[in-house]
C-alpha atoms as a PDB file:
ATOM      1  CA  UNK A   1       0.000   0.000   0.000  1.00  0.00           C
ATOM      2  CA  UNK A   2       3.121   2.295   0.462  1.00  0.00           C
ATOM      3  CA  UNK A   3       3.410   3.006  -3.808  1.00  0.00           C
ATOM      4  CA  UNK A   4      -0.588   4.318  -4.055  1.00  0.00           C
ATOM      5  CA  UNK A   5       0.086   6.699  -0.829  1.00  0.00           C
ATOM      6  CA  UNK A   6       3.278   7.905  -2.802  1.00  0.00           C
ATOM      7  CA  UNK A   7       0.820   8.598  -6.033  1.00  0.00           C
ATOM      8  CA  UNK A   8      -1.839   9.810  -4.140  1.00  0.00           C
ATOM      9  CA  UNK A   9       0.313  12.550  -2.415  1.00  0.00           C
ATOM     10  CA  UNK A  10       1.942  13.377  -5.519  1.00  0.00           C
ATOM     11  CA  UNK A  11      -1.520  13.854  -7.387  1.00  0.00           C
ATOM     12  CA  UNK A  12      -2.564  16.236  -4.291  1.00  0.00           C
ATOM     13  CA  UNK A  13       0.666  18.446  -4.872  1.00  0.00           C
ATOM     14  CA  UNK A  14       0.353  18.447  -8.310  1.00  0.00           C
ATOM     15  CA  UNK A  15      -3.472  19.928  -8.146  1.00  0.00           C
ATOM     16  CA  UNK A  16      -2.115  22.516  -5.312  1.00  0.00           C
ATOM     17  CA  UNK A  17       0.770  23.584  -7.787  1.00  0.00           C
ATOM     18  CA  UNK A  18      -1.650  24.308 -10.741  1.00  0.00           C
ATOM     19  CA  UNK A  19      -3.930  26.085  -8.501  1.00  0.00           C
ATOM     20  CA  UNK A  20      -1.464  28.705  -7.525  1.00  0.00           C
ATOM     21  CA  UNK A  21      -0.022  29.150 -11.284  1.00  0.00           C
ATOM     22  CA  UNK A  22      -3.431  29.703 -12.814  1.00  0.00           C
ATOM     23  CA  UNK A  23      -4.420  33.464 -13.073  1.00  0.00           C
ATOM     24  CA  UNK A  24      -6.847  35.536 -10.333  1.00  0.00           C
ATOM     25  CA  UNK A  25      -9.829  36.983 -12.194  1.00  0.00           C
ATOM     26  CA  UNK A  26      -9.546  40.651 -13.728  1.00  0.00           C
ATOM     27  CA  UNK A  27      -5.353  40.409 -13.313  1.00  0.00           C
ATOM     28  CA  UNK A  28      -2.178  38.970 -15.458  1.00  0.00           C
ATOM     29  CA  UNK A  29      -3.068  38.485 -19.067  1.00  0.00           C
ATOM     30  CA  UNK A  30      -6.567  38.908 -18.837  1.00  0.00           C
ATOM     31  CA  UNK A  31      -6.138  42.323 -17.467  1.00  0.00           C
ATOM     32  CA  UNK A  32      -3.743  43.386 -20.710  1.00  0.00           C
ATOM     33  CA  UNK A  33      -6.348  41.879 -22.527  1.00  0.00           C
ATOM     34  CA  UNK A  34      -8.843  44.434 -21.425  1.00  0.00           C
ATOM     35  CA  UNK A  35      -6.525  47.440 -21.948  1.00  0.00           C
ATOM     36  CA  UNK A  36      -6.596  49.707 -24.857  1.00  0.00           C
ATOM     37  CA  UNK A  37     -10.678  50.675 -25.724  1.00  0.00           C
ATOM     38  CA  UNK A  38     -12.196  53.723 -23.013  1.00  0.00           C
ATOM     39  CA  UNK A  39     -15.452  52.340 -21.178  1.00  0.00           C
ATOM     40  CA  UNK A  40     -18.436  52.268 -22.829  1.00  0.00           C
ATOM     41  CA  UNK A  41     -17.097  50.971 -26.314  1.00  0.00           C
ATOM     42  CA  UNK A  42     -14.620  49.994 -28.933  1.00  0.00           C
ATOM     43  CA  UNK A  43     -11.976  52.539 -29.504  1.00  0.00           C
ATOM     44  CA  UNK A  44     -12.405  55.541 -32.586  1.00  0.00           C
ATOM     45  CA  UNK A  45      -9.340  56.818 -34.341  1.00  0.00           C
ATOM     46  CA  UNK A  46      -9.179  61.043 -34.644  1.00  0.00           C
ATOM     47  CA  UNK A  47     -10.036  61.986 -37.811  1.00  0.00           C
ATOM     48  CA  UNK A  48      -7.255  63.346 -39.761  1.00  0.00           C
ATOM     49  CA  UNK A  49      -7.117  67.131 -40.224  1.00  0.00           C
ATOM     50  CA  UNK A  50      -8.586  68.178 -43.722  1.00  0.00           C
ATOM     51  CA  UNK A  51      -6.201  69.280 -45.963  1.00  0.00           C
ATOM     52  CA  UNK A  52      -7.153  72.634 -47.531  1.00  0.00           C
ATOM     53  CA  UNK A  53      -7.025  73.344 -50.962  1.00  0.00           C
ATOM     54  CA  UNK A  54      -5.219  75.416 -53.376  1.00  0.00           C
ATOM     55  CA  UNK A  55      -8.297  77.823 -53.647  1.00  0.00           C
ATOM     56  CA  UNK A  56      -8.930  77.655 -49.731  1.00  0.00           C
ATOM     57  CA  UNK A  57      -5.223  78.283 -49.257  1.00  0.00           C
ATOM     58  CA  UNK A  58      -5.024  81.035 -51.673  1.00  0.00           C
ATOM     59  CA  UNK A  59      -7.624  82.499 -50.771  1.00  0.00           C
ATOM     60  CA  UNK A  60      -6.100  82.199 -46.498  1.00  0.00           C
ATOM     61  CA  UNK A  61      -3.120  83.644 -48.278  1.00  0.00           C
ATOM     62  CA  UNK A  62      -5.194  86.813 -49.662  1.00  0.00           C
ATOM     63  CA  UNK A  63      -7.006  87.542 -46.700  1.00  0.00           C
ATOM     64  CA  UNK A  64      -3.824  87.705 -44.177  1.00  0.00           C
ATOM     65  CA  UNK A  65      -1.681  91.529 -44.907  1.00  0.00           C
ATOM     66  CA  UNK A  66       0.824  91.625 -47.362  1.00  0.00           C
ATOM     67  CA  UNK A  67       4.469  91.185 -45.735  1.00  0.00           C
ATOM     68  CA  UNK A  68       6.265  93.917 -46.552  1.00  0.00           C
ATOM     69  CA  UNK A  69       9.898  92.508 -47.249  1.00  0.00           C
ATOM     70  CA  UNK A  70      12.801  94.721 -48.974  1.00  0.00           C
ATOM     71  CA  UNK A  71      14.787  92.133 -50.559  1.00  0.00           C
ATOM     72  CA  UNK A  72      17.133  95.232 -50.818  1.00  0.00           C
ATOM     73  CA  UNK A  73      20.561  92.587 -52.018  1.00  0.00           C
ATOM     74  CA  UNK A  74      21.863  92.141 -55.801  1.00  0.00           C
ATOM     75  CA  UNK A  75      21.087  89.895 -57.726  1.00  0.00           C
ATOM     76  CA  UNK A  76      22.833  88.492 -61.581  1.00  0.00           C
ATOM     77  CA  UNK A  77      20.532  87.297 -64.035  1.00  0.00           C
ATOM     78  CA  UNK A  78      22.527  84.027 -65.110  1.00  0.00           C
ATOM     79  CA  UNK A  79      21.514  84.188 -69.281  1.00  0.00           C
ATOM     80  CA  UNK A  80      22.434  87.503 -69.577  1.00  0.00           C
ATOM     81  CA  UNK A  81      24.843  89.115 -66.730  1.00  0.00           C
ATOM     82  CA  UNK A  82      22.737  91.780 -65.519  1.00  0.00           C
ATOM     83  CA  UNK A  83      22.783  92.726 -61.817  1.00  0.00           C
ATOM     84  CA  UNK A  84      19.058  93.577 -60.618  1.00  0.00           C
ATOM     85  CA  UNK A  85      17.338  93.918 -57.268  1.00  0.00           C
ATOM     86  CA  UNK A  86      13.553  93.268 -56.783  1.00  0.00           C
ATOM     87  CA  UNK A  87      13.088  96.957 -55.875  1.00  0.00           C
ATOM     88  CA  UNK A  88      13.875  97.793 -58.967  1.00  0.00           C
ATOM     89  CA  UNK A  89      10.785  95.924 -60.608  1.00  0.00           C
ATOM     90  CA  UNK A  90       8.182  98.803 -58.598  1.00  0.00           C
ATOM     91  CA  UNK A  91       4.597  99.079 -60.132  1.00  0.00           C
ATOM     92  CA  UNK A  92       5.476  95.796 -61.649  1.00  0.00           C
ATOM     93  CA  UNK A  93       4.113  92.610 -60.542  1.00  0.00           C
ATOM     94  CA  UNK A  94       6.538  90.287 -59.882  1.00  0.00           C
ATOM     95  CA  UNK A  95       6.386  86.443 -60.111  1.00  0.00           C
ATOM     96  CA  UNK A  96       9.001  84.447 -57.499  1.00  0.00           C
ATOM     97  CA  UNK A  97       9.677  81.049 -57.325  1.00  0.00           C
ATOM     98  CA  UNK A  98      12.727  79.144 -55.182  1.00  0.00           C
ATOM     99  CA  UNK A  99      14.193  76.476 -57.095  1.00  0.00           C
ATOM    100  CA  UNK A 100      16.972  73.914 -57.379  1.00  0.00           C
ATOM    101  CA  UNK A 101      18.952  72.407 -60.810  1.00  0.00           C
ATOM    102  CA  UNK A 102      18.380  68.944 -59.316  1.00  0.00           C
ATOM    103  CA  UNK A 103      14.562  68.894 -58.335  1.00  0.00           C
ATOM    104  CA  UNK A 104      12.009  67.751 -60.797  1.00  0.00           C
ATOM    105  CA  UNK A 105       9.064  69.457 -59.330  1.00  0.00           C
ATOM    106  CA  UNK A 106      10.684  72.553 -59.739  1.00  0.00           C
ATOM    107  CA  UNK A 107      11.243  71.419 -63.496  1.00  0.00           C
ATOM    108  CA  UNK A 108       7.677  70.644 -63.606  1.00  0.00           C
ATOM    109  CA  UNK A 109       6.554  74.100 -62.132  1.00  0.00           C
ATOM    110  CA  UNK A 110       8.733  75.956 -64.730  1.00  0.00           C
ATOM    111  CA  UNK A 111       7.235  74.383 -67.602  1.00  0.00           C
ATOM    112  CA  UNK A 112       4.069  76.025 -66.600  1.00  0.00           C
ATOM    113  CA  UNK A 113       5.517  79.514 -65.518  1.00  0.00           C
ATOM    114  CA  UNK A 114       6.742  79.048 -69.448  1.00  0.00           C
ATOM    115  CA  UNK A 115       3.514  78.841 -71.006  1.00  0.00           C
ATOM    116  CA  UNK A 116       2.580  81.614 -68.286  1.00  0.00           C
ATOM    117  CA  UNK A 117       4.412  83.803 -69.990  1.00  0.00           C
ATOM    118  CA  UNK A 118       3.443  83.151 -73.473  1.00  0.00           C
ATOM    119  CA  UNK A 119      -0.687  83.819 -71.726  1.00  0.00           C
ATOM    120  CA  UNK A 120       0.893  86.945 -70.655  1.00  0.00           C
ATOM    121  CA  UNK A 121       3.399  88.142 -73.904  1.00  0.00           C
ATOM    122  CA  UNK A 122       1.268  91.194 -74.551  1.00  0.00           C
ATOM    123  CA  UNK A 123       1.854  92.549 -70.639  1.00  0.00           C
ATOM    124  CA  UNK A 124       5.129  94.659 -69.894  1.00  0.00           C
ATOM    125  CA  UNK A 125       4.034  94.883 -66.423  1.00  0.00           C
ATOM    126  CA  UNK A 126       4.536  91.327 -65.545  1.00  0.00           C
ATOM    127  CA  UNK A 127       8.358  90.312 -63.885  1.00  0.00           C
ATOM    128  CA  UNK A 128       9.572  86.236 -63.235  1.00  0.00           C
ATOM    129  CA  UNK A 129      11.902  85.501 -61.505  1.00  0.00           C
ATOM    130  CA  UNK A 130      13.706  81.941 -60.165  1.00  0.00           C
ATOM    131  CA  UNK A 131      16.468  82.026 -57.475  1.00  0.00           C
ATOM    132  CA  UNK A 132      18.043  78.855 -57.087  1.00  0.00           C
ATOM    133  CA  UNK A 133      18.520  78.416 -53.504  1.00  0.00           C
ATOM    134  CA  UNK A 134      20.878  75.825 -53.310  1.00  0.00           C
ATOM    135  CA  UNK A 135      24.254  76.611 -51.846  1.00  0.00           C
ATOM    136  CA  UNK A 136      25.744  73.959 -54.065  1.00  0.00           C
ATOM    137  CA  UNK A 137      24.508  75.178 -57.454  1.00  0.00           C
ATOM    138  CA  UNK A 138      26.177  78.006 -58.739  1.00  0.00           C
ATOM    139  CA  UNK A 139      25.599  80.485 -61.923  1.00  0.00           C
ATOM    140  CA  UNK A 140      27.129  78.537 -64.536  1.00  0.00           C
ATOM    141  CA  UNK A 141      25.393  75.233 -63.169  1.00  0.00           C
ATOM    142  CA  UNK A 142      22.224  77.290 -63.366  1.00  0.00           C
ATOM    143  CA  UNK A 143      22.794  79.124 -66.940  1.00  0.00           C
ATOM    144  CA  UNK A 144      23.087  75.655 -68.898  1.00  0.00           C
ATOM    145  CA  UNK A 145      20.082  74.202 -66.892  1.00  0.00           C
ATOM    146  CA  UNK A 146      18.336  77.330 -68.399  1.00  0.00           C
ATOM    147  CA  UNK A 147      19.704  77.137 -71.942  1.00  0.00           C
ATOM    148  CA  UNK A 148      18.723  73.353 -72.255  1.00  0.00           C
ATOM    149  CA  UNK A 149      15.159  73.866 -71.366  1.00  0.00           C
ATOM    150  CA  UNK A 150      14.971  77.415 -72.761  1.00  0.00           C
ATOM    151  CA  UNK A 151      12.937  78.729 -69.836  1.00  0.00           C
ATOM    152  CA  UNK A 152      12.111  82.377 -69.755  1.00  0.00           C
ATOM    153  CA  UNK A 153      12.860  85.092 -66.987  1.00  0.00           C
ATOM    154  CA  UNK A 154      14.928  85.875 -64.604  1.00  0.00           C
ATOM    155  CA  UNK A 155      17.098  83.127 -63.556  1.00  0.00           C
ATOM    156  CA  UNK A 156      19.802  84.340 -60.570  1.00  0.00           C
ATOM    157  CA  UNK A 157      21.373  81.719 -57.732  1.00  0.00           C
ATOM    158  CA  UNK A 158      19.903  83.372 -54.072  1.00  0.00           C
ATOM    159  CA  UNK A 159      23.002  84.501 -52.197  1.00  0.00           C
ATOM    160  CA  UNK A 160      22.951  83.832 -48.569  1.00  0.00           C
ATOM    161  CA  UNK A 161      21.627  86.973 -47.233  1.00  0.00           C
ATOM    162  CA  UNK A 162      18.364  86.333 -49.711  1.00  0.00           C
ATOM    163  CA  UNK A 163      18.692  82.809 -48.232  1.00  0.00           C
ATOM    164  CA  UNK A 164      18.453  84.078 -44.730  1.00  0.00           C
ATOM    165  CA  UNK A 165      15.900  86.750 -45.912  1.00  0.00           C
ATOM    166  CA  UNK A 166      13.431  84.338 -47.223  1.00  0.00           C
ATOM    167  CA  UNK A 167      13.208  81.769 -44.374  1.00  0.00           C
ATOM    168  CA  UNK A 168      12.598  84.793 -41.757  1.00  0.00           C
ATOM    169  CA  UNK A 169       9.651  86.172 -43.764  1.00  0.00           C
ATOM    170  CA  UNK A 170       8.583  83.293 -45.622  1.00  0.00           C
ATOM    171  CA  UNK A 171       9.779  80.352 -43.738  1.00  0.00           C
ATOM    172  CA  UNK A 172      11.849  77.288 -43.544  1.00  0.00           C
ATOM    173  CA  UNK A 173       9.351  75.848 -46.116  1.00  0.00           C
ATOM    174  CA  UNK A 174      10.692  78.166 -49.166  1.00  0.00           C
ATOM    175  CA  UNK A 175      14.029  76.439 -48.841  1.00  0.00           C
ATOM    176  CA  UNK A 176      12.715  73.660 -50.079  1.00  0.00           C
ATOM    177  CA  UNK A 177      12.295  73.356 -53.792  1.00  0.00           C
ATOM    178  CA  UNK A 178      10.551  69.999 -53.943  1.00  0.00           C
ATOM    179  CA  UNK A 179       6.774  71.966 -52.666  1.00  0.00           C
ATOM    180  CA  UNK A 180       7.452  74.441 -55.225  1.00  0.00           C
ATOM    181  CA  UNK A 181       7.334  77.446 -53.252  1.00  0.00           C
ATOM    182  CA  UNK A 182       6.357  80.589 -54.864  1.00  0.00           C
ATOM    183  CA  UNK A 183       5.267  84.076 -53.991  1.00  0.00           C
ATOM    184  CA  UNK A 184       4.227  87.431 -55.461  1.00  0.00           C
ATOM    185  CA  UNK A 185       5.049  90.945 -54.823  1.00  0.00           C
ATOM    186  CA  UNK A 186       2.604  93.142 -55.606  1.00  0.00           C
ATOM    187  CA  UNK A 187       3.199  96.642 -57.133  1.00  0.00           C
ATOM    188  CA  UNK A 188       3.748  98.683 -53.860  1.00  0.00           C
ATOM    189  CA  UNK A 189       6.143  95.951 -52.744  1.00  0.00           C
ATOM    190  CA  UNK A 190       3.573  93.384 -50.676  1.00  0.00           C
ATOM    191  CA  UNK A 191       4.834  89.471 -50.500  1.00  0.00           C
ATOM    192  CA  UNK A 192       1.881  87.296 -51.278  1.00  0.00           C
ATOM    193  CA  UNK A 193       2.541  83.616 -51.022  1.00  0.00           C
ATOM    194  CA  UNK A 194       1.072  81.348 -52.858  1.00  0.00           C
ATOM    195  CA  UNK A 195       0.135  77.357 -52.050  1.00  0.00           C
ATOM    196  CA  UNK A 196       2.794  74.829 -52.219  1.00  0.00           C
ATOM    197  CA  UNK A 197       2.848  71.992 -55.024  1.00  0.00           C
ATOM    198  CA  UNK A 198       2.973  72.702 -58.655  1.00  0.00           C
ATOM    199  CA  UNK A 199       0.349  74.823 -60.336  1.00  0.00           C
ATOM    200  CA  UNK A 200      -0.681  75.156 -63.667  1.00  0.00           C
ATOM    201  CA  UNK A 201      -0.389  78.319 -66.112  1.00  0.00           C
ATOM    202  CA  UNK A 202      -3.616  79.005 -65.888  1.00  0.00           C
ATOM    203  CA  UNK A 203      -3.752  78.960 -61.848  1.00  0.00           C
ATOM    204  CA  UNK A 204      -1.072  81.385 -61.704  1.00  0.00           C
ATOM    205  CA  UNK A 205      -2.364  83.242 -64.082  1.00  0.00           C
ATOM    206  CA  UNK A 206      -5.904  83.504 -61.676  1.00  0.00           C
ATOM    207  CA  UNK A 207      -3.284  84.203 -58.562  1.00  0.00           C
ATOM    208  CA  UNK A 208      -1.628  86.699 -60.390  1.00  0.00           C
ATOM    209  CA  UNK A 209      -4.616  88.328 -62.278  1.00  0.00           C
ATOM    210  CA  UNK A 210      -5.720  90.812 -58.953  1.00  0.00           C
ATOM    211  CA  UNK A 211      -2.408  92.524 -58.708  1.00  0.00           C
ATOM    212  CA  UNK A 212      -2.370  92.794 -62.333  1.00  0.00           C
ATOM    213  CA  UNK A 213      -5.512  94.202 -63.079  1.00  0.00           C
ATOM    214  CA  UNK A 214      -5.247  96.397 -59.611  1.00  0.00           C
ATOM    215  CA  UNK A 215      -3.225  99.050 -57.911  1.00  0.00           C
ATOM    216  CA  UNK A 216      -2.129  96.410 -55.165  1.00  0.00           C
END
């Protein structure tokens, strides 16, 4: 009778053992199970912010006061050699976009400032102008990118006091080329920036067409 005993106690200890290891209601894995929803229902993800659009961010743009920037430093057209300043281009509108040799966007965008200005031949109040603002581009970099795609305007590399000037009026963002930043300056010298991402001919054309026709 001694081997059954040994069983029988073994069996006992056994059934004690597994009573201690298995989990207390509401705690251990169950509990992590639980986590993650709020009372009352299943968890609901925030809704992403809308995005605006190019009309609703143009027309942000239009409402907020013009910046008034000098942009008072010398710039070299690259094609042709001449030294110019944007104060020289008063009671002129005045097209600007930031740009880089390397960045297709910015290839993209220029296409349609090209047929821009073919929409707008007949105007001699109408100014373009693309500053490459890439400290490792330089003019002759920039004057065979321009020959090859025979792109119209002003074509000058920023130096870095336009640099500097741009990101603390305009921002960070308009050292970027890739989101196509662009902004006009209306005819008493008001900085009026325009949405990011590449926009047709005929959307600048719509941007542009208030400062034209206007006094402002």
């Amino acid at each position: 009778m001694l081997l059954p005993q040994r069983l029988i106690g073994l069996l006992l200890l056994a059934l004690a053992l597994a009573a201690c290891a298995a989990p207390a209601s509401g705690t251990g894995s169950s509990r992590r199970a639980t986590l993650g929803p709020s009372a009352g229902g299943a968890a609901t993800a925030m809704p992403a912010a809308p995005a605006m659009t190019a009309a609703a961010t143009t027309a942000a743009a239009a409402a907020r006061p013009a910046l008034r920037v000098t942009f008072a430093s010398s710039l070299t057209d690259v094609k042709t050699g001449q030294v110019f300043k944007l104060a020289d281009f008063s009671h002129r509108v005045v097209l600007v976009e930031d740009m880089a040799v390397w960045c297709t966007t910015c290839f993209q965008q220029q296409t349609q400032v090209l047929a821009l200005h073919k929409a707008l031949a007949s105007r001699d109040d109408f100014v373009d102008i693309t500053l490459d603002v890439d400290a490792h581009e330089n003019a002759a970099t920039l004057k065979a990118y321009t020959a090859k795609n025979a792109f119209a305007g002003l074509y000058a590399v920023a130096p870095p006091e336009v640099i500097r000037e741009l990101a603390a009026h305009l921002g960070e963002q308009y050292l970027n080329p890739p989101s196509a930043p662009m902004f006009v300056v209306d005819r008493q010298g008001g900085v009026h920036a325009l949405p990011f991402g590449v926009k047709s001919a005929d959307a600048l054309q719509k941007a542009l067409q208030p400062y034209l026709d206007g006094k402002s």
